[in-house]
Protein backbone atom coordinates (compact mmCIF):
# COMPACT_ATOMS: atom_id res chain seq x y z
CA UNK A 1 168.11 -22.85 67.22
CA UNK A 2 166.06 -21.18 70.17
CA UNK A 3 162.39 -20.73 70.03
CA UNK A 4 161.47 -17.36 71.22
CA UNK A 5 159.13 -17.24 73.91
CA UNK A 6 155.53 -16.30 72.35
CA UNK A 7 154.48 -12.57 73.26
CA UNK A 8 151.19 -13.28 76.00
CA UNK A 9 150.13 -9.64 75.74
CA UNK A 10 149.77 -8.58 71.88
CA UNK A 11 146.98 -11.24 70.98
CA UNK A 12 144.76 -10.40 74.28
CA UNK A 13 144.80 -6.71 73.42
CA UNK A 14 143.69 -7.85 70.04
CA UNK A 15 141.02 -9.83 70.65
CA UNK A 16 139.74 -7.44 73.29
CA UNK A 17 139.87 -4.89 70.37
CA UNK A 18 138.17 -7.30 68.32
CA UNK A 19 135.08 -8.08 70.34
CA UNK A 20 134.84 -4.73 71.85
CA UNK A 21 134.07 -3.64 68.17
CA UNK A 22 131.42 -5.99 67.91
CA UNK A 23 129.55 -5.13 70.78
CA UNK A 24 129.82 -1.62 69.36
CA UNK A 25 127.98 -2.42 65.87
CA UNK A 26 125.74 -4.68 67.52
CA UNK A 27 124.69 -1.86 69.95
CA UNK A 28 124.06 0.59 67.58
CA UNK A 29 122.65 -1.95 65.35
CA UNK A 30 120.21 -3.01 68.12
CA UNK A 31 119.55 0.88 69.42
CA UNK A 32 119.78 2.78 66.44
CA UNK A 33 116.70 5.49 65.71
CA UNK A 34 115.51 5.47 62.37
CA UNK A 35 116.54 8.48 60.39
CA UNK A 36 113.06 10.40 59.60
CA UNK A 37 113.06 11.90 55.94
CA UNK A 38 112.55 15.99 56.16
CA UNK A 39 109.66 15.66 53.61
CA UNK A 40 107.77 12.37 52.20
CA UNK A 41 109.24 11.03 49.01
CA UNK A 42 107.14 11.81 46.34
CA UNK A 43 107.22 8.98 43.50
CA UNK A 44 108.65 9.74 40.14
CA UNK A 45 105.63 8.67 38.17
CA UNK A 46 101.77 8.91 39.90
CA UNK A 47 98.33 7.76 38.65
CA UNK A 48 97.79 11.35 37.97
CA UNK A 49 100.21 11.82 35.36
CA UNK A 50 99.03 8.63 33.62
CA UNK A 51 95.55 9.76 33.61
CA UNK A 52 96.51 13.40 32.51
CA UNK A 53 98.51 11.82 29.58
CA UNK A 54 96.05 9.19 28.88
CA UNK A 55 93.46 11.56 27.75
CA UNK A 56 96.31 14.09 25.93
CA UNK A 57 96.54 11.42 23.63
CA UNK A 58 92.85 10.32 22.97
């Protein structure tokens, strides 16, 4: 048997892929803007609403 001859120009290419896709996420990981919400996020239960229900129930 005959080894073949190992191909010098697939695993290059791939590792070139490879780290060129890191630098990628780490750029936009590094230089990404925050996204800014349209309006502020109101939350689902406030201090008014226990009050007003507080004093429903007395």
């Amino acid at each position: 048997m005959s080894k073949k001859r190992p191909n010098n120009l697939i695993a290059p290419i791939v590792i070139a892929g490879i780290t060129a896709g890191f630098f990628v996420s780490a750029y936009r990981f590094v230089f990404a803007k925050p996204k800014q919400a349209d309006e502020p996020v109101k939350p689902a239960y406030s201090v008014d609403q226990s009050q007003e229900e507080g004093n429903k129930n007395s």
